[in-house]
Structure formats: structure tokens, C-alpha cells
N, C-alpha and C. Protein backbone atom coordinates (compact mmCIF):
# COMPACT_ATOMS: atom_id res chain seq x y z
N UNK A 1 0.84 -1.19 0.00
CA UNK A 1 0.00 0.00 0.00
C UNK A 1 0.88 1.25 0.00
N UNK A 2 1.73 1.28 0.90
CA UNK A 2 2.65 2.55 1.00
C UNK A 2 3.63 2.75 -0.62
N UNK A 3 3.81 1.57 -1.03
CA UNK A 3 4.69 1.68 -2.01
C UNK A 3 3.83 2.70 -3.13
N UNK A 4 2.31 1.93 -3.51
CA UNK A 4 1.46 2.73 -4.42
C UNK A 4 1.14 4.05 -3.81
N UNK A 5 1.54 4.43 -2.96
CA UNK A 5 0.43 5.67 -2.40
C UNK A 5 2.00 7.04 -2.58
N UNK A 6 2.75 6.29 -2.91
CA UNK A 6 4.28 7.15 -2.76
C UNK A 6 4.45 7.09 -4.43
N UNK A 7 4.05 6.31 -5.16
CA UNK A 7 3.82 6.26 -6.40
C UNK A 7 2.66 7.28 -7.51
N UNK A 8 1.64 7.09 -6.40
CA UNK A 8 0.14 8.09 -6.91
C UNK A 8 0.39 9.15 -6.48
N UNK A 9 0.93 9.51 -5.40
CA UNK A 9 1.16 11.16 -4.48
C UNK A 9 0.98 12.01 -5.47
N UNK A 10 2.28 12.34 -5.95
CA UNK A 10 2.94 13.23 -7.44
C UNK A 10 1.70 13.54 -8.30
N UNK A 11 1.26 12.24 -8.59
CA UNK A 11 -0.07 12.37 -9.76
C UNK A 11 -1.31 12.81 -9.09
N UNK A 12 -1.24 12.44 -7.66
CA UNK A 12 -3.02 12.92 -7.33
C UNK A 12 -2.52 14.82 -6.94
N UNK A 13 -1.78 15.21 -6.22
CA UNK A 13 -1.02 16.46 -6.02
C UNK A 13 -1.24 17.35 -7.42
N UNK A 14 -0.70 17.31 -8.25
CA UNK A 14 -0.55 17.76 -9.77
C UNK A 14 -2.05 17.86 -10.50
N UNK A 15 -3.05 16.69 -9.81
CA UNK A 15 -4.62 17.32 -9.89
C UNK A 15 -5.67 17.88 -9.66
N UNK A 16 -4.94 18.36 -8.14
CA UNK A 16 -5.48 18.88 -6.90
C UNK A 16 -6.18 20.51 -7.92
N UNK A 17 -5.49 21.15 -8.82
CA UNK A 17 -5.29 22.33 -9.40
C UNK A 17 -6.49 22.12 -10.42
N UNK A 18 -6.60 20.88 -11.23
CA UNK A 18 -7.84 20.66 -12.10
C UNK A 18 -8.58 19.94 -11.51
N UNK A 19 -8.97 19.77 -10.20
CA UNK A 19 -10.16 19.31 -9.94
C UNK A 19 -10.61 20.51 -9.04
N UNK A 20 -10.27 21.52 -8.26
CA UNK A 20 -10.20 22.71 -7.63
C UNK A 20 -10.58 23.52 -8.84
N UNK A 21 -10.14 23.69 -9.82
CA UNK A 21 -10.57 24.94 -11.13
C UNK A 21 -12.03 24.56 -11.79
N UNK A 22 -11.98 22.94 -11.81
CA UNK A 22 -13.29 22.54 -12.17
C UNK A 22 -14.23 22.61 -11.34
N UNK A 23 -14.05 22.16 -9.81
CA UNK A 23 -15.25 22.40 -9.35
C UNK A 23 -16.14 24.03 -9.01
N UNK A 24 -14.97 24.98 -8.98
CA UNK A 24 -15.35 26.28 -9.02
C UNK A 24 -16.11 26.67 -10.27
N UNK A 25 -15.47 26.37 -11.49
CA UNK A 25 -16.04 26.49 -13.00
C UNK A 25 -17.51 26.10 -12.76
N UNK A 26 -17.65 25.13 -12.17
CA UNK A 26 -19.23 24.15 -12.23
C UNK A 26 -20.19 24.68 -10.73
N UNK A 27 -19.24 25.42 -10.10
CA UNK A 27 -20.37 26.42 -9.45
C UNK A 27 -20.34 27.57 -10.01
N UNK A 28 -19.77 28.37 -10.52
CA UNK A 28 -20.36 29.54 -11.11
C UNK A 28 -20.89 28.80 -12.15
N UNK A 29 -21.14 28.15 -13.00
CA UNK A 29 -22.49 27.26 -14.15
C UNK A 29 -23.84 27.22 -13.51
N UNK A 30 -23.49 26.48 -11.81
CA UNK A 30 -24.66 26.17 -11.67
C UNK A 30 -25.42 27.52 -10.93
N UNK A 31 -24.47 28.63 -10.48
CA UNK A 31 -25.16 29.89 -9.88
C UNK A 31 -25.63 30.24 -11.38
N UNK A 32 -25.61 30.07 -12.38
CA UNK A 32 -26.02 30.84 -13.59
C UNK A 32 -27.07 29.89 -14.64
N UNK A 33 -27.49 28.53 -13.39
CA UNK A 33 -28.70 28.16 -14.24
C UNK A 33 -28.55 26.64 -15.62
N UNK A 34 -27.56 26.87 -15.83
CA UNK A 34 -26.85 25.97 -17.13
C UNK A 34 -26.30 24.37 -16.60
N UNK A 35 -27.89 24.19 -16.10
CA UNK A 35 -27.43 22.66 -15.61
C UNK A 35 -27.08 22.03 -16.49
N UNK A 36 -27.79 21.90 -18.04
CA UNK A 36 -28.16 20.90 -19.17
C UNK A 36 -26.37 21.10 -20.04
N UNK A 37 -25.66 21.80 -19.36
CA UNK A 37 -24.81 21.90 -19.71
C UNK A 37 -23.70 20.72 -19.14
N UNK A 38 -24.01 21.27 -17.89
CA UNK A 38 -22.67 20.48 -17.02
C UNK A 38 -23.60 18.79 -17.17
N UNK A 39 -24.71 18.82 -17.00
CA UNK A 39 -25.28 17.04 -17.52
C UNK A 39 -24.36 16.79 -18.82
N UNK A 40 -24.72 17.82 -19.86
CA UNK A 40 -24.14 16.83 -20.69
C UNK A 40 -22.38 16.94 -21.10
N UNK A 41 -21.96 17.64 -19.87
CA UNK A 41 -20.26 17.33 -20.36
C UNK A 41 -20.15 16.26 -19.48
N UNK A 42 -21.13 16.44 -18.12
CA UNK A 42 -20.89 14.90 -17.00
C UNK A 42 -20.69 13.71 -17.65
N UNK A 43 -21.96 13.64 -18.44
CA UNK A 43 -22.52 12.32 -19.30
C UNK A 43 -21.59 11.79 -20.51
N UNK A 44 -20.89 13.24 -21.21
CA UNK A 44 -19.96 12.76 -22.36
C UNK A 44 -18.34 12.12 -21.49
N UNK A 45 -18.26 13.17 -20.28
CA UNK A 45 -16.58 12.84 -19.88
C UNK A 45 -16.74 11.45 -19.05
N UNK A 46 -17.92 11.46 -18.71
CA UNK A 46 -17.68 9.92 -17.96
C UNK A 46 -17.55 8.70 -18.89
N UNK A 47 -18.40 8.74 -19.80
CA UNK A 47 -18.16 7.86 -21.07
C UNK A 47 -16.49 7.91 -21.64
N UNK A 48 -16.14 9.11 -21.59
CA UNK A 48 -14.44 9.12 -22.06
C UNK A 48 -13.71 8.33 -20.88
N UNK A 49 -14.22 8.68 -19.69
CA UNK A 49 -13.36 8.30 -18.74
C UNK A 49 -13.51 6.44 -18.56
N UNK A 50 -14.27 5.85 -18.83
CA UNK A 50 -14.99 4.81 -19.01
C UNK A 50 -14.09 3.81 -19.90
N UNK A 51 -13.99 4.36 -20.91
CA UNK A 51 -12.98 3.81 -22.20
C UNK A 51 -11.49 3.85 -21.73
N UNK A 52 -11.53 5.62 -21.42
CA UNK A 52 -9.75 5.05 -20.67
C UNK A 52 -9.69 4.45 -19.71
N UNK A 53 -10.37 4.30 -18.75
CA UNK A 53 -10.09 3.26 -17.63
C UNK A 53 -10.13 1.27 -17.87
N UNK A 54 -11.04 1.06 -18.93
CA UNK A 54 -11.24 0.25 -19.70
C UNK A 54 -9.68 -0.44 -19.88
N UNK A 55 -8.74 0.43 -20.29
CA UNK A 55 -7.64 0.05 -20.99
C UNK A 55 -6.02 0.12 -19.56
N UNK A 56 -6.91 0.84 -18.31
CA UNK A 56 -5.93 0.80 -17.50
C UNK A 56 -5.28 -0.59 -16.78
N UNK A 57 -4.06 -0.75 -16.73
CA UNK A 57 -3.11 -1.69 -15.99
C UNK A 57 -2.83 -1.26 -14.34
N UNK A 58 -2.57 -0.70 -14.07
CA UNK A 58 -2.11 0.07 -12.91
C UNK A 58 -2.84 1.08 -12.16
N UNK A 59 -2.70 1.65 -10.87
CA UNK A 59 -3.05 2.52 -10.09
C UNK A 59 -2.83 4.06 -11.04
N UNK A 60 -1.59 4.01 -11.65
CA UNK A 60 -1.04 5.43 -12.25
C UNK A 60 -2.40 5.60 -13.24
N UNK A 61 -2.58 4.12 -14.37
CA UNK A 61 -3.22 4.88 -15.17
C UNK A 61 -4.75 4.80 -14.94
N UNK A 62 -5.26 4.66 -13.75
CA UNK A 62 -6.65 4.54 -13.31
C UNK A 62 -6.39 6.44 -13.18
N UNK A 63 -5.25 7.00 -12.72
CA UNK A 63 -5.50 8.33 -11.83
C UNK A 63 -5.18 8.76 -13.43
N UNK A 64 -4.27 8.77 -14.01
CA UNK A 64 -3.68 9.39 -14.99
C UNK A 64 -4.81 9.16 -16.31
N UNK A 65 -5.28 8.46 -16.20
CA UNK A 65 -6.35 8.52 -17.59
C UNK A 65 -7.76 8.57 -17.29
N UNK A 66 -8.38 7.60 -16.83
CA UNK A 66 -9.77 8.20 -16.47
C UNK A 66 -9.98 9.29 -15.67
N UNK A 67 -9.43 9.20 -14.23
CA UNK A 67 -10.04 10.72 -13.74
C UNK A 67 -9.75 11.87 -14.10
N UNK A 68 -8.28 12.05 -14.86
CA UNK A 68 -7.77 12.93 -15.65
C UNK A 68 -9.01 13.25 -16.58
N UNK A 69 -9.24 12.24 -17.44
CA UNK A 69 -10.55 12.47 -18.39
C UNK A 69 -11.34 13.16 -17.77
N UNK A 70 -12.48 12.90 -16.88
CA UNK A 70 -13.04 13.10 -16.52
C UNK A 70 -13.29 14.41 -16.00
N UNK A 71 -12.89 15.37 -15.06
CA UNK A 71 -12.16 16.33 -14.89
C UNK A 71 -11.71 17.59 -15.58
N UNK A 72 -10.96 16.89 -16.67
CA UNK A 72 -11.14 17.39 -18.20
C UNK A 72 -11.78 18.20 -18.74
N UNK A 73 -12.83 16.82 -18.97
CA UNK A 73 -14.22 17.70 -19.89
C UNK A 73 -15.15 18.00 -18.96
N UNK A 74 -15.51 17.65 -18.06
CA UNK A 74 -16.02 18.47 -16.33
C UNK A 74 -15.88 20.13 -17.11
N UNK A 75 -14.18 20.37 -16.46
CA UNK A 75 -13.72 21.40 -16.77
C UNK A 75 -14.25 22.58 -17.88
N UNK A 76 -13.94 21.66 -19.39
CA UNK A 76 -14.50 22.24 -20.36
C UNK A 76 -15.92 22.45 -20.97
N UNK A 77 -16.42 21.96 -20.30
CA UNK A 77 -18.19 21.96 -20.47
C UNK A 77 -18.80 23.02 -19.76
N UNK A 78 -18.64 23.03 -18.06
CA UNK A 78 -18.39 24.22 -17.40
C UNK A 78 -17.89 25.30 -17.85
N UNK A 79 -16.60 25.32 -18.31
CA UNK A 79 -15.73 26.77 -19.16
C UNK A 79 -16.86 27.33 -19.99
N UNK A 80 -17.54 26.22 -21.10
CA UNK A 80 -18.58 27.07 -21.79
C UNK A 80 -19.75 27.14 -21.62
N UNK A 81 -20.52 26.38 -20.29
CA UNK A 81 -21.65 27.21 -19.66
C UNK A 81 -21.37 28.41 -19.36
N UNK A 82 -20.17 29.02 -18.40
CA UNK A 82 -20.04 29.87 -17.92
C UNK A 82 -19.81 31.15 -19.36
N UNK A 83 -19.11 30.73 -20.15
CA UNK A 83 -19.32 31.92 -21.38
C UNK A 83 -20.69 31.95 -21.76
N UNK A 84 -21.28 30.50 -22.16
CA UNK A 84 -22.79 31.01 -22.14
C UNK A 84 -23.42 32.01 -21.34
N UNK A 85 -23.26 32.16 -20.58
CA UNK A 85 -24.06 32.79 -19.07
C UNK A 85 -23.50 34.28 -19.53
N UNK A 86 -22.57 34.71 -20.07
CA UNK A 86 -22.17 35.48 -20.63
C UNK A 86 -21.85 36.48 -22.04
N UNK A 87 -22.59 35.53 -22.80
CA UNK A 87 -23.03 35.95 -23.57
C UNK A 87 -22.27 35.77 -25.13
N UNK A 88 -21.58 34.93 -24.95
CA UNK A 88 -20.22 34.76 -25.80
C UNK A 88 -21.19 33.59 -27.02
N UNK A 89 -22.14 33.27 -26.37
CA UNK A 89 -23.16 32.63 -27.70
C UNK A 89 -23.99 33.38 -27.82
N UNK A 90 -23.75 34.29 -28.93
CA UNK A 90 -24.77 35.33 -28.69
C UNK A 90 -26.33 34.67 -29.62
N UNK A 91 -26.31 33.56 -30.76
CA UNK A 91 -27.15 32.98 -31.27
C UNK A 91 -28.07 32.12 -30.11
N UNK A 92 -27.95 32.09 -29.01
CA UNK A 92 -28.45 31.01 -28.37
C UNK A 92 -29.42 32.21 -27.58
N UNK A 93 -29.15 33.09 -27.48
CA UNK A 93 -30.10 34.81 -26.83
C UNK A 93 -30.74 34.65 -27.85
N UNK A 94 -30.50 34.71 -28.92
CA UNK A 94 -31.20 35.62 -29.98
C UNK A 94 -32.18 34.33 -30.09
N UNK A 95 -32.18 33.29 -30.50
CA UNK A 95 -32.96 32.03 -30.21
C UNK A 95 -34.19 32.21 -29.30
N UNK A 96 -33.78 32.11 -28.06
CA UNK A 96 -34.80 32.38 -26.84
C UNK A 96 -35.74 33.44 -27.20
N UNK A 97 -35.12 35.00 -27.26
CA UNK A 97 -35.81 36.12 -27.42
C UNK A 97 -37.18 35.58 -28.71
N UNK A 98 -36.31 35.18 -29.72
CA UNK A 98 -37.79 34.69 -31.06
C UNK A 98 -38.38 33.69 -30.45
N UNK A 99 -38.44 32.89 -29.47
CA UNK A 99 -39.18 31.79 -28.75
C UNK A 99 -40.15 32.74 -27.46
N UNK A 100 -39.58 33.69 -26.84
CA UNK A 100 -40.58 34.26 -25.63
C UNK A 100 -41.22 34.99 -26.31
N UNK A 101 -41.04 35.48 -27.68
CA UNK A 101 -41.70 36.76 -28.30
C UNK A 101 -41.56 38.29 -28.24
């Protein structure tokens, strides 16, 4: 046990930074409403993470490829709720507005 845990340290340490940036990313998403967002980066990165773990041998690449994955696109799905929320799709306003009338 000590041997793997002196082995994973380095790698879980080094993620501490993308799982901390993601979970902040995915609360300002969810203060701004854009659940259907973070569902569907949840739903796509777990499926990625799924496949790479699929193919893992070791402790390294359980941390190093799936939750890495995962995390990931967490991250990036969040990144563009939060521009949504902001306005950086500006077609997706203009959408709504011709739908409320």
C-alpha cells in the first residue's frame, strides 16, 4: 500500500489544481442556471473516462487517464456554460428572445 500511495502522491497532487478549477467552473455554471450543460459534459466525460479506464493496468493509469478524463471535460463543459451565461453565444439569446416573443 505505501509503495502505491508514494507512487500516486505526485499524480493525485498535480490534480489537486484541475479538480479545484473545475469544481469552481461548475459552481459559477450552476449559480447561472446551465445545468443541461454540465449534464451533458458529466454524461460525455464519464463515457471518455470509461474507455480510458477500460484500458488501464495500474493505479497510475486509473489516476492518470480516467479521472484525468473526466475532470477534463467536467472542466470544459463548465468553461462554456459559464461563457454562455455570458453571452459569448450570442445565437443562443437571440434564439430564446424569437421563442418568448
Amino acid at each position: 500500500v505505501r509503495r502505491n500511495l508514494l507512487v500516486l502522491l505526485p499524480h493525485i497532487a498535480a490534480q489537486m489544481a484541475l479538480v479545484s478549477v473545475t469544481l469552481v467552473t461548475e459552481a459559477l455554471a450552476i449559480g447561472g442556471g446551465r445545468f443541461k450543460w454540465l449534464a451533458g459534459g458529466t454524461t460525455a466525460s464519464s463515457v471518455v473516462a470509461v474507455i480510458k479506464l477500460r484500458g488501464a493496468v495500474d493505479l497510475v493509469d486509473i489516476w492518470n487517464g480516467g479521472i484525468v478524463a473526466l475532470f477534463v471535460g467536467r472542466l470544459v463543459t463548465a468553461s462554456l456554460a459559464v461563457m454562455d451565461m455570458n453571452g459569448l453565444f450570442r445565437w443562443r439569446e437571440m434564439k430564446r428572445k424569437n421563442i418568448n416573443g
